[in-house]
C-alpha atoms as a PDB file:
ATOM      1  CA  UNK A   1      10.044-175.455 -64.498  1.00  0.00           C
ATOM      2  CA  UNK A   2       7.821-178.213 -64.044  1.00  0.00           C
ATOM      3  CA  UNK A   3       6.193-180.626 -62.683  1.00  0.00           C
ATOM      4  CA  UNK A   4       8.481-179.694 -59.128  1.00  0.00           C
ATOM      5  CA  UNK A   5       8.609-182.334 -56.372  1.00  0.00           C
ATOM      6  CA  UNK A   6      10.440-181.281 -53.466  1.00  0.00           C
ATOM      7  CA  UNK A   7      11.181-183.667 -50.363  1.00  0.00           C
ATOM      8  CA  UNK A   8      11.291-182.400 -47.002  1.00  0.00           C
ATOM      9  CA  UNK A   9      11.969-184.626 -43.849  1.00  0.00           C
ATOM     10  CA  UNK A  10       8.212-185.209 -42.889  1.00  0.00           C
ATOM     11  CA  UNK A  11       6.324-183.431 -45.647  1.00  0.00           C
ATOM     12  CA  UNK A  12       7.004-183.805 -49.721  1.00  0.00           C
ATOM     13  CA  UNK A  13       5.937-180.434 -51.681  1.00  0.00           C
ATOM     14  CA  UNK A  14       4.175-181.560 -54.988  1.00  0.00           C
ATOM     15  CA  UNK A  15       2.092-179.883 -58.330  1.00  0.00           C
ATOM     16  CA  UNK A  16      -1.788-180.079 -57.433  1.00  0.00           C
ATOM     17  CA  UNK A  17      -3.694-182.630 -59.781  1.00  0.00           C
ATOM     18  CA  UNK A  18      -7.481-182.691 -60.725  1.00  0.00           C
ATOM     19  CA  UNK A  19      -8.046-184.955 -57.881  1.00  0.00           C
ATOM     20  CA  UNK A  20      -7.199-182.310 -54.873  1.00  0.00           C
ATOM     21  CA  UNK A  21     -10.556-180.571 -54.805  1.00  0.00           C
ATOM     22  CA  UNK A  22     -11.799-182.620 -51.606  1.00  0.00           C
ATOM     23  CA  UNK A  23      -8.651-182.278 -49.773  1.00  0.00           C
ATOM     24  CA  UNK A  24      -8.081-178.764 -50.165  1.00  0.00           C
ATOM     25  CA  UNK A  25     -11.162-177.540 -49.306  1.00  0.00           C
ATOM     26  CA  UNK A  26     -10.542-179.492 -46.222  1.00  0.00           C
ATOM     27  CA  UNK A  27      -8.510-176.828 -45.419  1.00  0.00           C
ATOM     28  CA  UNK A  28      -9.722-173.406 -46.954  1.00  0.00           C
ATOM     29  CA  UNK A  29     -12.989-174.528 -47.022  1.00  0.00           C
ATOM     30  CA  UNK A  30     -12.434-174.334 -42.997  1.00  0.00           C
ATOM     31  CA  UNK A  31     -13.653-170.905 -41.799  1.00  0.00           C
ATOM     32  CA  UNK A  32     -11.215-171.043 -38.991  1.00  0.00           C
ATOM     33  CA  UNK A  33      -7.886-171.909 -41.577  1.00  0.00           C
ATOM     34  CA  UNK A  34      -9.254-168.946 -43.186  1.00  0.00           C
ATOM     35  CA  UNK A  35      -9.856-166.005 -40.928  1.00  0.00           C
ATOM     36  CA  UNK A  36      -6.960-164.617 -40.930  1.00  0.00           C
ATOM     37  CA  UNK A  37      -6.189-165.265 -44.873  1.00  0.00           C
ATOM     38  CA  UNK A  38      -6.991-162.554 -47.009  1.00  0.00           C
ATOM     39  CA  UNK A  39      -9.729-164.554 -49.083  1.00  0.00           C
ATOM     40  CA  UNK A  40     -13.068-165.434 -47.762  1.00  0.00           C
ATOM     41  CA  UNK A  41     -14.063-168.912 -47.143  1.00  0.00           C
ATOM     42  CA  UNK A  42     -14.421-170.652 -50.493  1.00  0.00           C
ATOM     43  CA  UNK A  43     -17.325-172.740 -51.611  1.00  0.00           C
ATOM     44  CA  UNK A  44     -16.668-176.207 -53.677  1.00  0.00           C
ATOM     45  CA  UNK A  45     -17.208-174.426 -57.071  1.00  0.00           C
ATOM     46  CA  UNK A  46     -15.362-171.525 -56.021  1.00  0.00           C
ATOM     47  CA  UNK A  47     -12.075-173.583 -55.025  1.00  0.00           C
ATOM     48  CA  UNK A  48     -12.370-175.748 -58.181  1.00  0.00           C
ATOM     49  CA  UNK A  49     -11.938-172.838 -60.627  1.00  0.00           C
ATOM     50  CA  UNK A  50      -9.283-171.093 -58.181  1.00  0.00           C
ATOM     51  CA  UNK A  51      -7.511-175.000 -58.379  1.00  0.00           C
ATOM     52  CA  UNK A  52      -7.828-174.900 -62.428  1.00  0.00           C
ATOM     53  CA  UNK A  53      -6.403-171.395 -62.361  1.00  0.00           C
ATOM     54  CA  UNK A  54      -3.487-172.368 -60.750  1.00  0.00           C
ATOM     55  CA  UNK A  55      -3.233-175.504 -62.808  1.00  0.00           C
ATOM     56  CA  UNK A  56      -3.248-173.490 -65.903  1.00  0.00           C
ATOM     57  CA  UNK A  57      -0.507-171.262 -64.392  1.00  0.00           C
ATOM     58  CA  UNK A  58       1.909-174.268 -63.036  1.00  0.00           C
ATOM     59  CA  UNK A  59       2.299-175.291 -67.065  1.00  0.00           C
ATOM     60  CA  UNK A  60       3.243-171.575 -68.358  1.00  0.00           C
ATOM     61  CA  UNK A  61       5.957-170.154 -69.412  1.00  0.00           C
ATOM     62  CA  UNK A  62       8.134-168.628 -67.840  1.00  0.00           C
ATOM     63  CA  UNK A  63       6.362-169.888 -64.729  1.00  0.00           C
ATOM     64  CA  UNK A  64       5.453-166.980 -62.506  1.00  0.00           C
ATOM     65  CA  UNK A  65       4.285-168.891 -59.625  1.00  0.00           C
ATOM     66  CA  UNK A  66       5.302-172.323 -57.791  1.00  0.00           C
ATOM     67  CA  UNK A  67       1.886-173.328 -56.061  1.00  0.00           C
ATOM     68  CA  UNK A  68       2.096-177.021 -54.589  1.00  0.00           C
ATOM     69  CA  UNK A  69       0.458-179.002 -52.306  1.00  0.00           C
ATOM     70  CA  UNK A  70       1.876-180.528 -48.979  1.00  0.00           C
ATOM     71  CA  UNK A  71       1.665-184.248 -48.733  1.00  0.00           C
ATOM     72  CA  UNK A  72       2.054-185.684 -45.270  1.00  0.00           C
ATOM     73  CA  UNK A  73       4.725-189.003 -46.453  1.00  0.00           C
ATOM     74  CA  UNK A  74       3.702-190.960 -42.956  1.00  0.00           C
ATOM     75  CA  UNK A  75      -0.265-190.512 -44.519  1.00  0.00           C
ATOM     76  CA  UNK A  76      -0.101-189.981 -47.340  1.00  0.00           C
ATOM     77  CA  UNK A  77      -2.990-186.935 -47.022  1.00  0.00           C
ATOM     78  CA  UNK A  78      -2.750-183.523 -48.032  1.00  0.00           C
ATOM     79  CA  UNK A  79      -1.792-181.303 -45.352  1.00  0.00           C
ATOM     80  CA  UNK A  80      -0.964-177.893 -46.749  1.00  0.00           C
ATOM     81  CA  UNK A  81      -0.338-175.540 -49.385  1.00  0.00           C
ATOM     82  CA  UNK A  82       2.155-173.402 -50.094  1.00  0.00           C
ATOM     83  CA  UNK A  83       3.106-170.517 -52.651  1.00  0.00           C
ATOM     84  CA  UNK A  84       5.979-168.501 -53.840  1.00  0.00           C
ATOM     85  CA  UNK A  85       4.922-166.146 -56.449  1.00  0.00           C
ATOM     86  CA  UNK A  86       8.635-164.763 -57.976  1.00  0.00           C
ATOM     87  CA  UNK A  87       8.751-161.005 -58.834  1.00  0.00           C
ATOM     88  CA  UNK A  88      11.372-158.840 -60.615  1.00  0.00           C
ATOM     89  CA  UNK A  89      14.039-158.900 -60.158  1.00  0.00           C
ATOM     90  CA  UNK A  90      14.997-162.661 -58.310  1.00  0.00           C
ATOM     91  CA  UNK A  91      12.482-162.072 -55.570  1.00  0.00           C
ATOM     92  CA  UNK A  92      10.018-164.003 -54.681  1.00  0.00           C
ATOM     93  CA  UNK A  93       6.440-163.447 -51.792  1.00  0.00           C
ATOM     94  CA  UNK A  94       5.865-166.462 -49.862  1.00  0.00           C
ATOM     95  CA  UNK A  95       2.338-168.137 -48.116  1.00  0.00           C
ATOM     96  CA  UNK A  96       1.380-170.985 -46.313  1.00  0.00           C
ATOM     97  CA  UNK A  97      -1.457-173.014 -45.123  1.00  0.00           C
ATOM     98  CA  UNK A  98      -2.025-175.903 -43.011  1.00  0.00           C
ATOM     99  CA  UNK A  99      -5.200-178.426 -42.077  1.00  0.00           C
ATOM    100  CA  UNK A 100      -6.165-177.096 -38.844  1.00  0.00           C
ATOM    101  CA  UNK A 101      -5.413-180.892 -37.487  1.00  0.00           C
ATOM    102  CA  UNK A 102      -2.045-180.400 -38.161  1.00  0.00           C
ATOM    103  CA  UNK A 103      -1.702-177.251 -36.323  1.00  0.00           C
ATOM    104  CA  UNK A 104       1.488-176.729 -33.371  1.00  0.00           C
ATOM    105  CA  UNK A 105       3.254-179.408 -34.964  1.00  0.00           C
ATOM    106  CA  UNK A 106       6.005-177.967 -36.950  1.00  0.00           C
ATOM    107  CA  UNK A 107       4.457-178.579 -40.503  1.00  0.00           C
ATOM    108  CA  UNK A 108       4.276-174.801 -41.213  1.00  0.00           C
ATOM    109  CA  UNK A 109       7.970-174.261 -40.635  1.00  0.00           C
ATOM    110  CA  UNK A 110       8.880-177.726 -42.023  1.00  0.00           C
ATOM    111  CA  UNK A 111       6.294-176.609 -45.393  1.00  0.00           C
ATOM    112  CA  UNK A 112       7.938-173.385 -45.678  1.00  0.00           C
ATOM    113  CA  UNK A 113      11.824-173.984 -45.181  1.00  0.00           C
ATOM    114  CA  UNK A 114      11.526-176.555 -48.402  1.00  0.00           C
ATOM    115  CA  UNK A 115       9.731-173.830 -50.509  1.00  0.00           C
ATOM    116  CA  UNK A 116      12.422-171.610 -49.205  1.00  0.00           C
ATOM    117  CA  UNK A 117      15.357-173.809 -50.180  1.00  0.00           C
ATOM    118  CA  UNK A 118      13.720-174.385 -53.313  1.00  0.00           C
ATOM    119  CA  UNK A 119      13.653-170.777 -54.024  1.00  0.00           C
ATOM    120  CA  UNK A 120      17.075-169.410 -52.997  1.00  0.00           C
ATOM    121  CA  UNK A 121      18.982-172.763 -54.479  1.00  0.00           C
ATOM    122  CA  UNK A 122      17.068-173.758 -58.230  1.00  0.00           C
ATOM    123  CA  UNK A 123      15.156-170.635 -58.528  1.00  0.00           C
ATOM    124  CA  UNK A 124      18.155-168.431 -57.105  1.00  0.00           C
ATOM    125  CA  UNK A 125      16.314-165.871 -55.440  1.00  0.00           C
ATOM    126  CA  UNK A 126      17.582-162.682 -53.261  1.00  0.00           C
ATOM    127  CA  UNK A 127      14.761-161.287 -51.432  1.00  0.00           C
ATOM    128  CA  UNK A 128      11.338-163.714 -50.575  1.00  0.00           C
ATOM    129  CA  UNK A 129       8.335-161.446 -48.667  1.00  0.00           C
ATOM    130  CA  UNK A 130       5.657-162.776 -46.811  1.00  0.00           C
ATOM    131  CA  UNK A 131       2.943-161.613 -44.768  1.00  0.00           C
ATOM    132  CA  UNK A 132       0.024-162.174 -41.819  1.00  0.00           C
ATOM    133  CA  UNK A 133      -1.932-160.520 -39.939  1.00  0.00           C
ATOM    134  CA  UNK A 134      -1.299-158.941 -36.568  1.00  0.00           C
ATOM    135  CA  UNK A 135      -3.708-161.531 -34.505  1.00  0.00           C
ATOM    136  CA  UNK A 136      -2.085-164.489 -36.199  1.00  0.00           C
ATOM    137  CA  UNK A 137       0.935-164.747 -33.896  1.00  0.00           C
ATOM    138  CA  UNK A 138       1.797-167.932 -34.584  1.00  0.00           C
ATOM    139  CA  UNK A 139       2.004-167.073 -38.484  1.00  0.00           C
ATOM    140  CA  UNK A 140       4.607-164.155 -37.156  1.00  0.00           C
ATOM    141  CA  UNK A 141       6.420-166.469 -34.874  1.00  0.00           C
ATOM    142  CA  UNK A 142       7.527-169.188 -38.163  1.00  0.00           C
ATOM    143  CA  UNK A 143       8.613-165.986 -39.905  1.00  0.00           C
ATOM    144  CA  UNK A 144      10.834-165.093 -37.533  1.00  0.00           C
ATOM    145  CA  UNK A 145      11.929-168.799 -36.759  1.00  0.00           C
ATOM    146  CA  UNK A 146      12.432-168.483 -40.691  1.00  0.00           C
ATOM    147  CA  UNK A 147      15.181-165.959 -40.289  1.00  0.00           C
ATOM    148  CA  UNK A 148      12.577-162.975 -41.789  1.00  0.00           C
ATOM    149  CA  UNK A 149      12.800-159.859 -40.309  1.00  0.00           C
ATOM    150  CA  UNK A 150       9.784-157.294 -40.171  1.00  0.00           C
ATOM    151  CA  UNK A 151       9.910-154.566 -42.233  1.00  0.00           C
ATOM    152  CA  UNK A 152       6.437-152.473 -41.113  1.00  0.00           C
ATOM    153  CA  UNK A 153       2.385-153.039 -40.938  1.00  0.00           C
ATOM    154  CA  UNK A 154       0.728-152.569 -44.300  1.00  0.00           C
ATOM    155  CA  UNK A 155      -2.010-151.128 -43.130  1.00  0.00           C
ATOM    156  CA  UNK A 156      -5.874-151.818 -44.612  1.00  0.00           C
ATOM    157  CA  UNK A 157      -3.934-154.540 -47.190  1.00  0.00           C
ATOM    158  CA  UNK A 158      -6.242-156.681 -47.197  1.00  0.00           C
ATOM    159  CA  UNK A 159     -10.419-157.477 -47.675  1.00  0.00           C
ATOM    160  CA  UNK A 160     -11.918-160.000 -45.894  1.00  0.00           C
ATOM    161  CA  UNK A 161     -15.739-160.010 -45.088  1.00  0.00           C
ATOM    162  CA  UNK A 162     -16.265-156.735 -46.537  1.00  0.00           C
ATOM    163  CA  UNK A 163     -14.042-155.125 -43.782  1.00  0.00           C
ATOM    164  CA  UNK A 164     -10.275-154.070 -44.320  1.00  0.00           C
ATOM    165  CA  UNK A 165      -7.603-155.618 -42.623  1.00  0.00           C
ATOM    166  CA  UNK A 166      -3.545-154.572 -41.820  1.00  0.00           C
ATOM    167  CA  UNK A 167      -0.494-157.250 -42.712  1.00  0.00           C
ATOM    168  CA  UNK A 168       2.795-157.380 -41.495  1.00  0.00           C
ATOM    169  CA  UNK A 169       5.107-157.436 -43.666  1.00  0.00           C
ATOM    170  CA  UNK A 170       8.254-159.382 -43.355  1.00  0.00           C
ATOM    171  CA  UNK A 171      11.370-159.979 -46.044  1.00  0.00           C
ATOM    172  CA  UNK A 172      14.375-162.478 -45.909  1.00  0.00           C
ATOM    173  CA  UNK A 173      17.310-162.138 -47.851  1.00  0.00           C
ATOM    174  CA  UNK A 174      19.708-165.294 -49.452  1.00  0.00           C
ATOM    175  CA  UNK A 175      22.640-164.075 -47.410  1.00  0.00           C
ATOM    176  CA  UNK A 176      20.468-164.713 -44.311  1.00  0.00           C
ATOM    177  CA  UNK A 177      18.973-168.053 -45.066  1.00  0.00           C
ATOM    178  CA  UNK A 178      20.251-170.637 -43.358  1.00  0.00           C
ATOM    179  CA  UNK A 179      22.372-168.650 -40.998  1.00  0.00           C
ATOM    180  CA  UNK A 180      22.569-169.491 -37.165  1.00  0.00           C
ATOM    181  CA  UNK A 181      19.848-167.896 -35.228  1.00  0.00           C
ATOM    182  CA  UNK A 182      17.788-168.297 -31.862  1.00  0.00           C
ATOM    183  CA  UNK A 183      15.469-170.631 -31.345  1.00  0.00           C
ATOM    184  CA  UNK A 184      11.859-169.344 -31.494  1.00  0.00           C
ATOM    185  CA  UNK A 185       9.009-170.154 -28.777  1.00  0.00           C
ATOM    186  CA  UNK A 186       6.785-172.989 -29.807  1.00  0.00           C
ATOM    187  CA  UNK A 187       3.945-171.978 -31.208  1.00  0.00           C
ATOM    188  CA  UNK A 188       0.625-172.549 -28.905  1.00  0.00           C
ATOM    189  CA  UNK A 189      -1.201-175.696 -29.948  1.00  0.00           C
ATOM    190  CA  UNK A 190      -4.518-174.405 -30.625  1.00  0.00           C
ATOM    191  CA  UNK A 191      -3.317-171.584 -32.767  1.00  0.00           C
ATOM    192  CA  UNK A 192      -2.976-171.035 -36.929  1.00  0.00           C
ATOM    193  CA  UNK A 193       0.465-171.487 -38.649  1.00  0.00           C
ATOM    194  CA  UNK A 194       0.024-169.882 -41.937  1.00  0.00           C
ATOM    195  CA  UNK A 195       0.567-166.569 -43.861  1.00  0.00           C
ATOM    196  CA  UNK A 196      -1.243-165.479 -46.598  1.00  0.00           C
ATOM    197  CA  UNK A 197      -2.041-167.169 -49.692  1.00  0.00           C
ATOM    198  CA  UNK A 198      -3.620-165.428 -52.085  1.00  0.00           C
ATOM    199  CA  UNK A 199      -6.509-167.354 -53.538  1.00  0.00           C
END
């Protein structure tokens, strides 16, 4: 399916376009958005042909992969990315970034729950995965704001800076989406929200 526009209360998901190179590398071209990701820092060159890529991808068929950027509507400005790469059979592994300005402000939760709604309503999912990494607790905390429950580590899952890293792994299932839950701690301020994306 595409092109995909998907409107959440503060955010509106969208397809990338030729003209996002400068704005997303003004988030993974941030080394501190990116330490806990499980790609290295790109440079400009290396985030255009990663961008093409998942231009290219966005117009096959069947589509594989929902990548799409998250546009602030009060800005206008490009404030995340999110992914949900579908799997057999009707699942689906979720990631999340946002600008490090727009950190402890919701946008992760706000980013994710309209990829999520997209997935288990018009893409009629039953299982959606994600991951982070054990020092990102404010990744883990959305997840489990989400509804996701952990599952186990995954351990050495991921290379970053020629050293190997563990994930947690976390799952949600359609029957639990939108069900009544507590409410989770706010996440610190000066701390990441985002799971990994897969460059």
């Amino acid at each position: 399916m595409y092109p995909v526009m998907i409107d959440g209360p503060r955010v509106w998901l969208r397809e990338f376009d030729d003209g996002d190179l400068d704005a997303t590398m003004a988030i993974v071209g941030d080394p501190e958005v990116t330490k806990t990701l499980s790609f290295e820092t790109p440079t400009s060159e290396e985030q255009a042909a990663v961008l093409a890529t998942h231009l290219d991808k966005a117009r096959s068929k069947p589509r594989v992969e929902y990548y799409l950027a998250a546009v602030e509507q009060g800005t206008g400005e490009l404030i995340g990315m999110v992914r949900l790469t579908l799997a057999w059979p009707r699942a689906g592994d979720l990631g999340y970034i946002v600008r490090r300005d727009r950190w402890g402000l919701g946008y992760a939760t706000e980013i994710a729950t309209a990829m999520l709604d997209f997935g288990y309503g018009r893409l009629r999912l039953h299982r959606v995965q994600a991951s982070c990494e054990p020092d990102n607790p404010s990744s883990e905390r959305v997840l489990r704001k989400l509804g996701f429950s952990f599952e186990g580590r995954l351990r050495d899952h991921t290379v970053r800076g020629g050293s190997f890293h563990d994930s947690l792994q976390y799952s949600l299932l359609a029957p639990e989406w939108r069900q009544p839950r507590p409410e989770a701690p706010p996440s610190p301020p000066d701390e990441s929200n985002q799971a990994t994306v897969a460059g």
